[in-house]
C-alpha atoms as a PDB file:
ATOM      1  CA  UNK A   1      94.423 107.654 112.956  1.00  0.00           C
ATOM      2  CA  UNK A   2      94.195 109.516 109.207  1.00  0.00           C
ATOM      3  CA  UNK A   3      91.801 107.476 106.895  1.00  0.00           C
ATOM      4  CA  UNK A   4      93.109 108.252 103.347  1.00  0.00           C
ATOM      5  CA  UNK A   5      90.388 107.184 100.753  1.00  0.00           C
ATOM      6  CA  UNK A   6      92.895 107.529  97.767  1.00  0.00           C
ATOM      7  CA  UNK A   7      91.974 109.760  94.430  1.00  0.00           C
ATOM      8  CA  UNK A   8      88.992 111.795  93.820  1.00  0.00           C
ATOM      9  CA  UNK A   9      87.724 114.572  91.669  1.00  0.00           C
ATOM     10  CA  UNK A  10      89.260 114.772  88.626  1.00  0.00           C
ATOM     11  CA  UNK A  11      91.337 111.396  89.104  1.00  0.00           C
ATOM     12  CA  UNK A  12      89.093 108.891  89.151  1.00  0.00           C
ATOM     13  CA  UNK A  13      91.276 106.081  89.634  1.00  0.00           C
ATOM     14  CA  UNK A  14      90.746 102.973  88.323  1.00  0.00           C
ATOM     15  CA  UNK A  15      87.792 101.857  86.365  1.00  0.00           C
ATOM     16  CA  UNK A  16      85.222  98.605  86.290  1.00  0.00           C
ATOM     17  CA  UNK A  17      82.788  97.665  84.277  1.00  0.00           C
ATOM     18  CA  UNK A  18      79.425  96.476  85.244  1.00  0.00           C
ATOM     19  CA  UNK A  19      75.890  94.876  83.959  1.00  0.00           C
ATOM     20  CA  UNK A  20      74.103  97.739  83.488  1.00  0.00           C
ATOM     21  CA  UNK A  21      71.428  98.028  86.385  1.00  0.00           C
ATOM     22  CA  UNK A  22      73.532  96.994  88.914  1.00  0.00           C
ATOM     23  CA  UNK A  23      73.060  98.589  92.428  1.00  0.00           C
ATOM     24  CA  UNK A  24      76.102  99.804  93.782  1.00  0.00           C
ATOM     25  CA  UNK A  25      75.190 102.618  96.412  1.00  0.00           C
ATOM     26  CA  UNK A  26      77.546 104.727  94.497  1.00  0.00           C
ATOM     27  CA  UNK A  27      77.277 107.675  91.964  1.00  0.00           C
ATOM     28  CA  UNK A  28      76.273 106.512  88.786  1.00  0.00           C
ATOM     29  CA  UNK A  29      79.403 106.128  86.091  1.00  0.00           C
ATOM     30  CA  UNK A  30      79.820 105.044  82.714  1.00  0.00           C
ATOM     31  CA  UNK A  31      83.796 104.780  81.117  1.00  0.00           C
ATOM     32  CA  UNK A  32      84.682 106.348  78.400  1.00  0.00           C
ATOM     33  CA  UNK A  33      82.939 103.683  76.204  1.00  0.00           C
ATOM     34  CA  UNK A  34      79.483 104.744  77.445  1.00  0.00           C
ATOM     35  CA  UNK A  35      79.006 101.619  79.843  1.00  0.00           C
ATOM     36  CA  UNK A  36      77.679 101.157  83.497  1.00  0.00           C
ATOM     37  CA  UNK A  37      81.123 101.644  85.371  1.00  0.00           C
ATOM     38  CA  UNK A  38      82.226 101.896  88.928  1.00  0.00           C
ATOM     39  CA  UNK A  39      85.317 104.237  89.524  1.00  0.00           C
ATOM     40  CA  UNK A  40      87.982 103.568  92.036  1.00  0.00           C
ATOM     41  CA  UNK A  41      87.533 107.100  93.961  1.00  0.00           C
ATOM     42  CA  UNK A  42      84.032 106.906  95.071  1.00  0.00           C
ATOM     43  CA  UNK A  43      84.297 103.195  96.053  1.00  0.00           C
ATOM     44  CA  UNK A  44      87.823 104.394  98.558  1.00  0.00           C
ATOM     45  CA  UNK A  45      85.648 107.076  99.363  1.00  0.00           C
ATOM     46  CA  UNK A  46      82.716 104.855 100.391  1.00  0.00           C
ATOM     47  CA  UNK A  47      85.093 102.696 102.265  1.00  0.00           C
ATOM     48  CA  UNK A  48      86.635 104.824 104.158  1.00  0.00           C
ATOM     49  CA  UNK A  49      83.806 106.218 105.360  1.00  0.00           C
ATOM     50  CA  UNK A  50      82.309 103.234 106.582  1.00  0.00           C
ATOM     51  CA  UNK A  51      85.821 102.607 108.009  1.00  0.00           C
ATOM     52  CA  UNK A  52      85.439 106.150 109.971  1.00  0.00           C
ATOM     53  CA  UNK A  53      81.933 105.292 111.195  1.00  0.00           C
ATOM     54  CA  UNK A  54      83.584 101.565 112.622  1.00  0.00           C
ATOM     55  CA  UNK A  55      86.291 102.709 113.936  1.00  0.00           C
ATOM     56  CA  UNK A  56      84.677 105.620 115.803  1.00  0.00           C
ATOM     57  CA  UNK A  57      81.873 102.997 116.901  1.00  0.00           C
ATOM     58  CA  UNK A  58      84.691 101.132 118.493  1.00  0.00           C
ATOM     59  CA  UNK A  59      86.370 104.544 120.265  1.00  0.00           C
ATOM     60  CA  UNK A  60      88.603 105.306 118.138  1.00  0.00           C
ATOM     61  CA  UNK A  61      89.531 108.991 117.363  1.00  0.00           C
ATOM     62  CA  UNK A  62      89.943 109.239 113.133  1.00  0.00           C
ATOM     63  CA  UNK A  63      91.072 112.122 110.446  1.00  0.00           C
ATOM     64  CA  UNK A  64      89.753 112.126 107.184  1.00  0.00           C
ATOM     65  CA  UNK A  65      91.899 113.157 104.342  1.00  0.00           C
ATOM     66  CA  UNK A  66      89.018 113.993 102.363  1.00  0.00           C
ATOM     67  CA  UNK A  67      85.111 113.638 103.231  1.00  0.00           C
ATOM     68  CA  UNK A  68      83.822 114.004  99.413  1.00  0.00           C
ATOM     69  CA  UNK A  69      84.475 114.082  95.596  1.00  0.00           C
ATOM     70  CA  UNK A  70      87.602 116.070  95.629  1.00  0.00           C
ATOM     71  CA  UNK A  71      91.385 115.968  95.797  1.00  0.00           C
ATOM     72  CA  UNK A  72      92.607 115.863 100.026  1.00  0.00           C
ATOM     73  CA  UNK A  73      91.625 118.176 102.031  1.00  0.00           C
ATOM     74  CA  UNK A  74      88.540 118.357  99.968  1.00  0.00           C
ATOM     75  CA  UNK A  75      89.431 121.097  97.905  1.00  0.00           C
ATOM     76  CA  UNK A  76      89.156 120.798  94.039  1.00  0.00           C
ATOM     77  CA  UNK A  77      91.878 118.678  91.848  1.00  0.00           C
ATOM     78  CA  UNK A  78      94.859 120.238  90.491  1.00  0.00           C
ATOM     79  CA  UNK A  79      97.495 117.980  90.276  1.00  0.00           C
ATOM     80  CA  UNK A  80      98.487 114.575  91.542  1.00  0.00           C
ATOM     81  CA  UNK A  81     101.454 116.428  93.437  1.00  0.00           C
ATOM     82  CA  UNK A  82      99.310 118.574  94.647  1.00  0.00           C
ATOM     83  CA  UNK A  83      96.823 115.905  95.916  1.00  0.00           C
ATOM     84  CA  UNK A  84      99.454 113.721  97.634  1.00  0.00           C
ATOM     85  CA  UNK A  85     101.306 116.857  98.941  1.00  0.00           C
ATOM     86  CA  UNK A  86      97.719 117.801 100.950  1.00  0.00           C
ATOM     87  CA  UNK A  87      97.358 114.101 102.115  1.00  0.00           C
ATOM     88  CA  UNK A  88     100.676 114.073 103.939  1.00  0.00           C
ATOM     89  CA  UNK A  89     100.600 117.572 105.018  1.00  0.00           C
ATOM     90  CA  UNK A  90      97.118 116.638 106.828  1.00  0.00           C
ATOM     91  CA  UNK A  91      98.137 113.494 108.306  1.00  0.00           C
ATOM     92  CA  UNK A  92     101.756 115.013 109.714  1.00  0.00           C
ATOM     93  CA  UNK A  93      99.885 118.808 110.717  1.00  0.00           C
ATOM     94  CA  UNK A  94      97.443 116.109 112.999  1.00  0.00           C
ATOM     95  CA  UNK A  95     100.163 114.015 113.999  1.00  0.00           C
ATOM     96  CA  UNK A  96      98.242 110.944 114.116  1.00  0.00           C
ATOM     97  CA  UNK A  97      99.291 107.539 115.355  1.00  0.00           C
ATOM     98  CA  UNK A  98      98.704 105.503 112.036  1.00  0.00           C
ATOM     99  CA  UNK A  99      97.702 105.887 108.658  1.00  0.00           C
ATOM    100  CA  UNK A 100      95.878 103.807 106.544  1.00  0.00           C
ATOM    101  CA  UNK A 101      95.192 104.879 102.149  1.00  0.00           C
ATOM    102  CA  UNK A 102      92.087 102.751 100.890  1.00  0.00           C
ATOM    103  CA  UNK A 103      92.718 101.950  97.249  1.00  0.00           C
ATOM    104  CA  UNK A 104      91.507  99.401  94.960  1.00  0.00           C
ATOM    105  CA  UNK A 105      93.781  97.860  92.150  1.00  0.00           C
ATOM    106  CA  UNK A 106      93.773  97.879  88.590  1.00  0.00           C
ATOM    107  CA  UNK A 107      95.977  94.943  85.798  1.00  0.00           C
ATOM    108  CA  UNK A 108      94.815  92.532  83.676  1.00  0.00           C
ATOM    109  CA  UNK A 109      91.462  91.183  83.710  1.00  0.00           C
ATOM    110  CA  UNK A 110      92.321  87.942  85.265  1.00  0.00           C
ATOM    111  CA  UNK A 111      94.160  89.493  87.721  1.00  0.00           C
ATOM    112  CA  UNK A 112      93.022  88.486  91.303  1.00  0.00           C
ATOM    113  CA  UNK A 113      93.862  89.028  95.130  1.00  0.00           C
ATOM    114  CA  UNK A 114      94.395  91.570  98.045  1.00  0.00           C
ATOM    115  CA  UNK A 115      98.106  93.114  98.469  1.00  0.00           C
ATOM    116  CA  UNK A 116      99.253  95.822 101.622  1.00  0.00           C
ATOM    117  CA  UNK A 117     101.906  97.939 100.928  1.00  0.00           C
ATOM    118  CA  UNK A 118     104.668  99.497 103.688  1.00  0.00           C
ATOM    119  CA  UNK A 119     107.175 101.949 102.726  1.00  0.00           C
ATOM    120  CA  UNK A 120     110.933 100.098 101.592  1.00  0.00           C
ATOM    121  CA  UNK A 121     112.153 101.639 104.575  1.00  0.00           C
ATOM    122  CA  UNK A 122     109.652 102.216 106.975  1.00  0.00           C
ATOM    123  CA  UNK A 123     109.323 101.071 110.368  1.00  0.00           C
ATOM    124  CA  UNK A 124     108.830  97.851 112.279  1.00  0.00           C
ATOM    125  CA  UNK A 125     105.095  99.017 113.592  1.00  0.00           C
ATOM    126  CA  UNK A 126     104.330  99.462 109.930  1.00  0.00           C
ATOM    127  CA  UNK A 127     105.194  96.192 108.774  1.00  0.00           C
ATOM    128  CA  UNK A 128     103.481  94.860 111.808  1.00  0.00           C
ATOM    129  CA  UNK A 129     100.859  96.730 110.902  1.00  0.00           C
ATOM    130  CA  UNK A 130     100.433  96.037 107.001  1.00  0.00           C
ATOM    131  CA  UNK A 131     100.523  92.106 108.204  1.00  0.00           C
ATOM    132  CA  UNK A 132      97.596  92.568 109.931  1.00  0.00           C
ATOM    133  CA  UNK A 133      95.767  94.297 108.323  1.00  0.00           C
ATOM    134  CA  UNK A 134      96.170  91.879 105.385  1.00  0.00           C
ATOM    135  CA  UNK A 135      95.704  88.937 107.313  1.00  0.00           C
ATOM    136  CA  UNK A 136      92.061  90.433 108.274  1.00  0.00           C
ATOM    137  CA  UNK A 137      91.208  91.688 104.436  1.00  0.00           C
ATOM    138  CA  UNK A 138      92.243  87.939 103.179  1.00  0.00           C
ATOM    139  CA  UNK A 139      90.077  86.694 106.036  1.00  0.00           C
ATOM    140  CA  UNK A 140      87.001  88.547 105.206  1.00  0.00           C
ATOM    141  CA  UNK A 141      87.076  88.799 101.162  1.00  0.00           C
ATOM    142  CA  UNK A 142      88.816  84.906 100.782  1.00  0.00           C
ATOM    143  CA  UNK A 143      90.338  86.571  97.622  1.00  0.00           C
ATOM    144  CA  UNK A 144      93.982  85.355  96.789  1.00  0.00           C
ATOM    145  CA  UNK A 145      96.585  86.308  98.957  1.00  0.00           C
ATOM    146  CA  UNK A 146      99.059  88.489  97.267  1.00  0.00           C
ATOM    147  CA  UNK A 147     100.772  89.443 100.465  1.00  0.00           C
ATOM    148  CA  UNK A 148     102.576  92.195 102.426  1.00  0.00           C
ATOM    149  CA  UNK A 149     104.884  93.988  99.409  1.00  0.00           C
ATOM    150  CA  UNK A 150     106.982  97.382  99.597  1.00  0.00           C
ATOM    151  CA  UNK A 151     106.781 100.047  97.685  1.00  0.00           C
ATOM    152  CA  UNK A 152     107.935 104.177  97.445  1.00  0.00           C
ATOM    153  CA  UNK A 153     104.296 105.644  97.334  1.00  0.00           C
ATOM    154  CA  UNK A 154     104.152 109.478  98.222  1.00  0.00           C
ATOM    155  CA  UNK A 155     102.087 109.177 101.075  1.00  0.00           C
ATOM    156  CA  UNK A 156     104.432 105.910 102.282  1.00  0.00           C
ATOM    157  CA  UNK A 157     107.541 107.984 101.979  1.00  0.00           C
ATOM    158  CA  UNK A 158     106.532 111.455 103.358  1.00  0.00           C
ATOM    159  CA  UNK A 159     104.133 110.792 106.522  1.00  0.00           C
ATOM    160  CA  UNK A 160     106.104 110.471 109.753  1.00  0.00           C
ATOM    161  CA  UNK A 161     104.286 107.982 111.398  1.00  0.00           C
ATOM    162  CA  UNK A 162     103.297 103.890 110.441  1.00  0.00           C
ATOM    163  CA  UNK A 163     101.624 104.132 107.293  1.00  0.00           C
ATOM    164  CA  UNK A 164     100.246 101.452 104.639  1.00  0.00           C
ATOM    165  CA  UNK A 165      98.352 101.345 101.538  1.00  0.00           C
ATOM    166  CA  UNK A 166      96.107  98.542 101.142  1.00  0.00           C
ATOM    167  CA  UNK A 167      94.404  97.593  97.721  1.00  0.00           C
ATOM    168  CA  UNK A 168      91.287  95.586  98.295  1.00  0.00           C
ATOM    169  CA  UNK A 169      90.449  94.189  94.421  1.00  0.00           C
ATOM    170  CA  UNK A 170      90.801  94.625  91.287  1.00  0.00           C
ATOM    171  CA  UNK A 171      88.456  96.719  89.556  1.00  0.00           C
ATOM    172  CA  UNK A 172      90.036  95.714  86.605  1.00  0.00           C
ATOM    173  CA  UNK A 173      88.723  91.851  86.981  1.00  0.00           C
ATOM    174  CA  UNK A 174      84.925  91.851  85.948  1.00  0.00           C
ATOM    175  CA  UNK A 175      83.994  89.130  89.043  1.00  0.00           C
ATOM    176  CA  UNK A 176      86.165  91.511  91.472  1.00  0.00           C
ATOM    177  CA  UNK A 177      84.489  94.718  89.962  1.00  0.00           C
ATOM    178  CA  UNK A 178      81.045  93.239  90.808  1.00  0.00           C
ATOM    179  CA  UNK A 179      82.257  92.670  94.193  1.00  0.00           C
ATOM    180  CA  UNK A 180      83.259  96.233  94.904  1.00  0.00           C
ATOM    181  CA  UNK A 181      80.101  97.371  93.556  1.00  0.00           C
ATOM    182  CA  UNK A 182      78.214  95.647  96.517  1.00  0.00           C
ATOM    183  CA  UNK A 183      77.589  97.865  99.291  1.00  0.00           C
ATOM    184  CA  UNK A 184      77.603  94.347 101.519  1.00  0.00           C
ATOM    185  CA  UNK A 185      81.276  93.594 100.344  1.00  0.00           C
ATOM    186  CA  UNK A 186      82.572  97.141 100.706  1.00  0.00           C
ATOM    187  CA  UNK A 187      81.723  96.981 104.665  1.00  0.00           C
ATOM    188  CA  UNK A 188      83.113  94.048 104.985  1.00  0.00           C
ATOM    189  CA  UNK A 189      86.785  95.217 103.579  1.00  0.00           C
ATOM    190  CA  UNK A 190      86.286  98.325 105.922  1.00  0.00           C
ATOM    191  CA  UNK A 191      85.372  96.377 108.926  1.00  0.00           C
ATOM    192  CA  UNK A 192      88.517  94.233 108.263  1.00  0.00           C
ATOM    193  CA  UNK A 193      90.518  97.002 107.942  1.00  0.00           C
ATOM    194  CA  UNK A 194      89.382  97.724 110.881  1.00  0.00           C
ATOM    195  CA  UNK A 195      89.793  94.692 112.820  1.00  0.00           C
ATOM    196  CA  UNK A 196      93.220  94.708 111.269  1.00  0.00           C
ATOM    197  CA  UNK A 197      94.102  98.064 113.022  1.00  0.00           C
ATOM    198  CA  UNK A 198      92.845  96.973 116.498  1.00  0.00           C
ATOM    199  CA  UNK A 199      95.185  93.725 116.510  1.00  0.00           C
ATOM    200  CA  UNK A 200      97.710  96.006 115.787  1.00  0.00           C
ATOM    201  CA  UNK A 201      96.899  98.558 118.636  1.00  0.00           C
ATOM    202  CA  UNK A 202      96.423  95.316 120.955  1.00  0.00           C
ATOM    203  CA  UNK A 203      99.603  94.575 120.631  1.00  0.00           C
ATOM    204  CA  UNK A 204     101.116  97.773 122.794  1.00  0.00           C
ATOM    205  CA  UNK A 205     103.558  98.541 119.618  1.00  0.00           C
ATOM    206  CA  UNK A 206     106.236 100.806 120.806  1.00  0.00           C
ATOM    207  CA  UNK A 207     105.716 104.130 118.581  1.00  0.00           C
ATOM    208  CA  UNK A 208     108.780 104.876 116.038  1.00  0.00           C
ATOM    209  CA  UNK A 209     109.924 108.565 115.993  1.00  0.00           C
ATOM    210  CA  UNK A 210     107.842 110.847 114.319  1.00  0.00           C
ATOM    211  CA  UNK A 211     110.171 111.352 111.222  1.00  0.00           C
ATOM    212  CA  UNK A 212     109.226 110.877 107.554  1.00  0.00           C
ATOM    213  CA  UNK A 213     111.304 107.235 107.068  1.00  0.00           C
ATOM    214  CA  UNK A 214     114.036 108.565 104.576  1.00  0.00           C
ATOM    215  CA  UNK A 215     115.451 111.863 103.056  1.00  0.00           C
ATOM    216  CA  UNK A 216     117.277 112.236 100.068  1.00  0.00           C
ATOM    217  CA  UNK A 217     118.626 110.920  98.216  1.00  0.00           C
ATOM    218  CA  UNK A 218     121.838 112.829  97.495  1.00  0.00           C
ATOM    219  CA  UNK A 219     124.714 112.086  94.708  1.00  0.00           C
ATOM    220  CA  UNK A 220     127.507 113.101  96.981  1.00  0.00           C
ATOM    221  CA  UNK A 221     127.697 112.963 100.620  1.00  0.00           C
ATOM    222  CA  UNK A 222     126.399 115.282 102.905  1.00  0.00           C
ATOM    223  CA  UNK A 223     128.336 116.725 105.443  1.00  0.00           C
ATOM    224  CA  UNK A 224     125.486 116.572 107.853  1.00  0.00           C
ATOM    225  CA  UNK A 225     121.432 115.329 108.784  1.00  0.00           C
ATOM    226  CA  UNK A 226     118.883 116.063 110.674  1.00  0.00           C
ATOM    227  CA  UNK A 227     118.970 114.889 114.025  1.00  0.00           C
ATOM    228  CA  UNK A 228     117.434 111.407 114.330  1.00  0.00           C
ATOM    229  CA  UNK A 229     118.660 110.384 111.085  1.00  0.00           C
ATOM    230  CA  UNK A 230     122.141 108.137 110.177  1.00  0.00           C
ATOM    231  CA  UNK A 231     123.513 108.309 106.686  1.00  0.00           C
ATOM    232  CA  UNK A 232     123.732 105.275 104.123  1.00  0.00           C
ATOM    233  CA  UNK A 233     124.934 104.674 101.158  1.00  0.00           C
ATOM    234  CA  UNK A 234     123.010 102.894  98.598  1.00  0.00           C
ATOM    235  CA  UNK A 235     123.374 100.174  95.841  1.00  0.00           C
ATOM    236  CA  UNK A 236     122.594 101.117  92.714  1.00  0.00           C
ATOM    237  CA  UNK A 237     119.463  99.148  92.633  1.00  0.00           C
ATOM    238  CA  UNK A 238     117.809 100.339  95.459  1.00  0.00           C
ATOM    239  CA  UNK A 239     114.717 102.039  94.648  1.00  0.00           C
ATOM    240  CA  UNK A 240     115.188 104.924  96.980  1.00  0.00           C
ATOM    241  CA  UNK A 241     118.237 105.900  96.554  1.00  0.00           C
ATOM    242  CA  UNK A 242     119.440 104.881  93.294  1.00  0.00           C
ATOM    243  CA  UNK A 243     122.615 104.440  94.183  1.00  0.00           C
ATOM    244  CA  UNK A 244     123.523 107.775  96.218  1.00  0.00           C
ATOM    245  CA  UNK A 245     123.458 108.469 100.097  1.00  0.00           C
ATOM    246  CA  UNK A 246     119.865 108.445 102.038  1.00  0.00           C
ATOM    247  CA  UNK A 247     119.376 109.675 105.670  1.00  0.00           C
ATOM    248  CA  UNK A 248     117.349 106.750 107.416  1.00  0.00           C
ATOM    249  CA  UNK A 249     115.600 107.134 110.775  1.00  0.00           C
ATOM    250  CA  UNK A 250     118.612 106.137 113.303  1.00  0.00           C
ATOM    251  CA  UNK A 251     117.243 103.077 114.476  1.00  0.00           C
ATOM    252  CA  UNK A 252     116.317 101.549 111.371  1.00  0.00           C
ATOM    253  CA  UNK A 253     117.332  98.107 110.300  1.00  0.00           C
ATOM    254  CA  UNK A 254     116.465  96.426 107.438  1.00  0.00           C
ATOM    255  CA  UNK A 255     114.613  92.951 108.523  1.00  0.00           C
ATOM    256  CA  UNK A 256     116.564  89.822 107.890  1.00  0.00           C
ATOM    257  CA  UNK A 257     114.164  87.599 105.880  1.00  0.00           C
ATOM    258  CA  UNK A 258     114.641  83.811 106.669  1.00  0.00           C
ATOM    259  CA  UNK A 259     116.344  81.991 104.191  1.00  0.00           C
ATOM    260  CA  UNK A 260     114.487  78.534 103.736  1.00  0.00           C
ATOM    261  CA  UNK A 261     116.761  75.320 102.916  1.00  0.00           C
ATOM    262  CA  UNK A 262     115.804  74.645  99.032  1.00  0.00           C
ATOM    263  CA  UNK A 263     114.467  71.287  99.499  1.00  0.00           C
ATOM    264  CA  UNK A 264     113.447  68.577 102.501  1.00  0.00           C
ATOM    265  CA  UNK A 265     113.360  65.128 102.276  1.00  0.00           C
ATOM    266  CA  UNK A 266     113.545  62.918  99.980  1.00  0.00           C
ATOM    267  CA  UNK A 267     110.628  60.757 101.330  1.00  0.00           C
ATOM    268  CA  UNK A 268     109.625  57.350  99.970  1.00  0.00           C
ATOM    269  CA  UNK A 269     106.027  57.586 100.572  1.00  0.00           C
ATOM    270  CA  UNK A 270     103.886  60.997 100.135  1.00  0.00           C
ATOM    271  CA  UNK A 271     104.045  62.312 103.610  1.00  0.00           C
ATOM    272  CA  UNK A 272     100.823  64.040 104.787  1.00  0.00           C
ATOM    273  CA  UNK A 273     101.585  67.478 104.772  1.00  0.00           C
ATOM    274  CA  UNK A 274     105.341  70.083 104.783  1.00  0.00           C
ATOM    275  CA  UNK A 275     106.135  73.203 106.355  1.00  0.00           C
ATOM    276  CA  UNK A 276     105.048  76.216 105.178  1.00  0.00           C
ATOM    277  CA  UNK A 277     106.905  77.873 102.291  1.00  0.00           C
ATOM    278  CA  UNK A 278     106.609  74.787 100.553  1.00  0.00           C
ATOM    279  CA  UNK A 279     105.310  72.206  97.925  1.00  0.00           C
ATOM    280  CA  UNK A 280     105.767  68.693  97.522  1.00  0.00           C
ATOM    281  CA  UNK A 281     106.574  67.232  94.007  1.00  0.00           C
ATOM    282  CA  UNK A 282     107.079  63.337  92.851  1.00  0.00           C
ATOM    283  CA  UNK A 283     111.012  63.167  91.613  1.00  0.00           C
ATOM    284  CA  UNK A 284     112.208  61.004  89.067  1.00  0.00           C
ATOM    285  CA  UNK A 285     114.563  57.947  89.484  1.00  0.00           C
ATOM    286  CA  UNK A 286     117.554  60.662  87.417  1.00  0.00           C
ATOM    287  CA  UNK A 287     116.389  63.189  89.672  1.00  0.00           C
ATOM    288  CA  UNK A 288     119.779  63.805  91.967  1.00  0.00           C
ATOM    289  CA  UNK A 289     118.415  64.726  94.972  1.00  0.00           C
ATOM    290  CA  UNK A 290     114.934  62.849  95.158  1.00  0.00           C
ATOM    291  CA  UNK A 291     115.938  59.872  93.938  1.00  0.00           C
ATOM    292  CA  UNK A 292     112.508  58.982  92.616  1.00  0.00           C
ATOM    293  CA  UNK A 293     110.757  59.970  95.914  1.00  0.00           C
ATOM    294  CA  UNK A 294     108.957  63.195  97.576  1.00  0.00           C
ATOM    295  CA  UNK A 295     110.516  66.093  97.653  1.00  0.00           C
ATOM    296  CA  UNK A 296     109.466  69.327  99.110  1.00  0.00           C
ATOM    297  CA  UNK A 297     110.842  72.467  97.412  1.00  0.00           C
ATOM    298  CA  UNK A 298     110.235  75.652  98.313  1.00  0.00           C
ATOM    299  CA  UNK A 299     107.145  77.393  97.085  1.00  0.00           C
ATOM    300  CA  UNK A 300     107.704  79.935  94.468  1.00  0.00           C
ATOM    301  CA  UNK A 301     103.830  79.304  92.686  1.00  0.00           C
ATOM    302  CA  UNK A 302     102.774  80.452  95.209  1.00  0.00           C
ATOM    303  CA  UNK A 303     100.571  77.498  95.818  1.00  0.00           C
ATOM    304  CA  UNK A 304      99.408  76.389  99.195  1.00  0.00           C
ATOM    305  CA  UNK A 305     102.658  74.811 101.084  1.00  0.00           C
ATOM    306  CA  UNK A 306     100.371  72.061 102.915  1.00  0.00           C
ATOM    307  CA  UNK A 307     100.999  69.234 100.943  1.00  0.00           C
ATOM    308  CA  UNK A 308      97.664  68.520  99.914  1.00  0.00           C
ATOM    309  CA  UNK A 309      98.317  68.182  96.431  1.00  0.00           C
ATOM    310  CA  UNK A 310     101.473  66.866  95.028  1.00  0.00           C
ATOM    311  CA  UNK A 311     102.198  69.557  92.131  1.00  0.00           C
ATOM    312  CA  UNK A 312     104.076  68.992  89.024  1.00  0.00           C
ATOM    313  CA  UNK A 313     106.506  65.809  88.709  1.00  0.00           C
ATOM    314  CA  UNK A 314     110.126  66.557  89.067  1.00  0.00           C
ATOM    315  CA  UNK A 315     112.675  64.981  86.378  1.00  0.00           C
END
């Protein structure tokens, strides 16, 4: 499997500030406004070395896309082109099983959580995969949950086997900063990783071919593709092909998300707990549907669905 500890050399990544004095393990950094600083790169670089050294504790057989301070294939930085271009080429020239990018995230400074990305059109074994994987981060750092999301990253798109990219924290929130700074917490995210990967490799997942998941996309069609590949034509909202014609892996299908009924109930009395995917609220005696009793609605706060606490009033 290729470990990808993402940035390095000159792209530093994301930055978070520290107290000064802090012991991080890591090469001392200060931002641009002269204080004690951790930067994205070395703390990827840090876990995904201790993510190496667990996973080849536990048998496995690993690739590094870069061992030090420098762009992949530890060779000095360039260009962010150039960088990603090395990454994939590595990862495809080995033909590894899986591949996994260690990043860390950067917002606002009250931005919190853990988040796994998948390629929009990748397979089923990386979706599998990225759930895992996130389920095991969540479990170990009991950060929020911000879920299994899609994306059109470089080294998503162009490696031809299951590949995510997980983002631990935020460097970016001062608490979650502090927390990446800890040697402690940053084995902990790479031994989740790596429990994440073996539930995945428990599970016997049948390999997908060993195609990069799309190419394209093209304005007109094409009068042919690669074999292994099936022609679509996209909407013009779809992120990958804007609207022209993309050559997808043959047996790709998009997953059919379950569509939850908008509300259950009304219930006269506060039942103990709903389903997951939602929330209860307290409706109003105008309110059409729950007729002054409990309602459950599905959860788009993002709040627990449990039932344990009754949320905002409904009219």
């Amino acid at each position: 499997m290729a470990i990808d500890p993402g940035h390095g050399g000159g792209d530093t990544g994301a930055v978070g500030v520290i107290p000064p004095g802090t012991v991080t393990g890591l090469p001392a950094r200060t931002d641009s406004a002269g204080r004690t600083a951790v930067f994205e790169k070395d703390v990827n670089l840090d876990i995904g070395l201790r993510l190496d050294a667990w996973l080849r504790a536990q048998g496995g057989r690993t690739l590094l896309t870069r061992t030090q301070d420098l762009a992949g294939g530890d060779v000095p930085y360039t260009t962010e082109g150039a960088d990603l271009r090395a990454r994939v080429r590595i990862a495809n020239d080995a033909g590894v099983d899986i591949f996994v990018s260690v990043h860390n995230n950067a917002l606002a400074a009250t931005t919190s959580g853990t988040e796994t990305f998948h390629f929009y059109y990748s397979s089923a074994a990386a979706r599998l995969l990225a759930r895992d994987v996130q389920a095991a981060m969540v479990a170990a750092l009991g950060l929020p949950d911000r879920g299994v999301k899609t994306a059109g990253f470089h080294v998503l798109r162009n490696t031809r086997m299951p590949a995510i990219l997980v983002e631990g924290a935020f460097l970016t929130n001062p608490a979650e900063a502090l927390l990446l700074a800890d040697p402690a917490a940053r084995q902990r995210i790479a031994e989740a990783i790596g429990r994440g990967i073996a539930t995945y490799s428990a599970q016997g997942v049948t390999a997908p071919p060993a195609l990069a998941p799309t190419i394209g996309p093209w304005a007109t069609k094409p009068k042919s593709v690669p074999a292994g590949y099936r022609l679509v034509k996209t909407g013009a909202t779809n992120p990958v092909g804007r609207g022209g014609w993309l050559a997808v892996i043959a047996g790709f299908r998009q997953p059919v998300e379950a569509v939850l009924p908008a509300t259950i109930g009304p219930w006269r009395t506060r039942p103990s707990r709903v389903p997951t995917g939602y929330r209860l609220v307290k409706t109003g005696r105008s309110n059409a549907v729950g007729r002054g009793g409990w309602l459950a609605v599905v959860n788009t706060a993002g709040s627990p669905g449990t039932g344990s606490s009754p949320g905002a009033a409904a009219p």
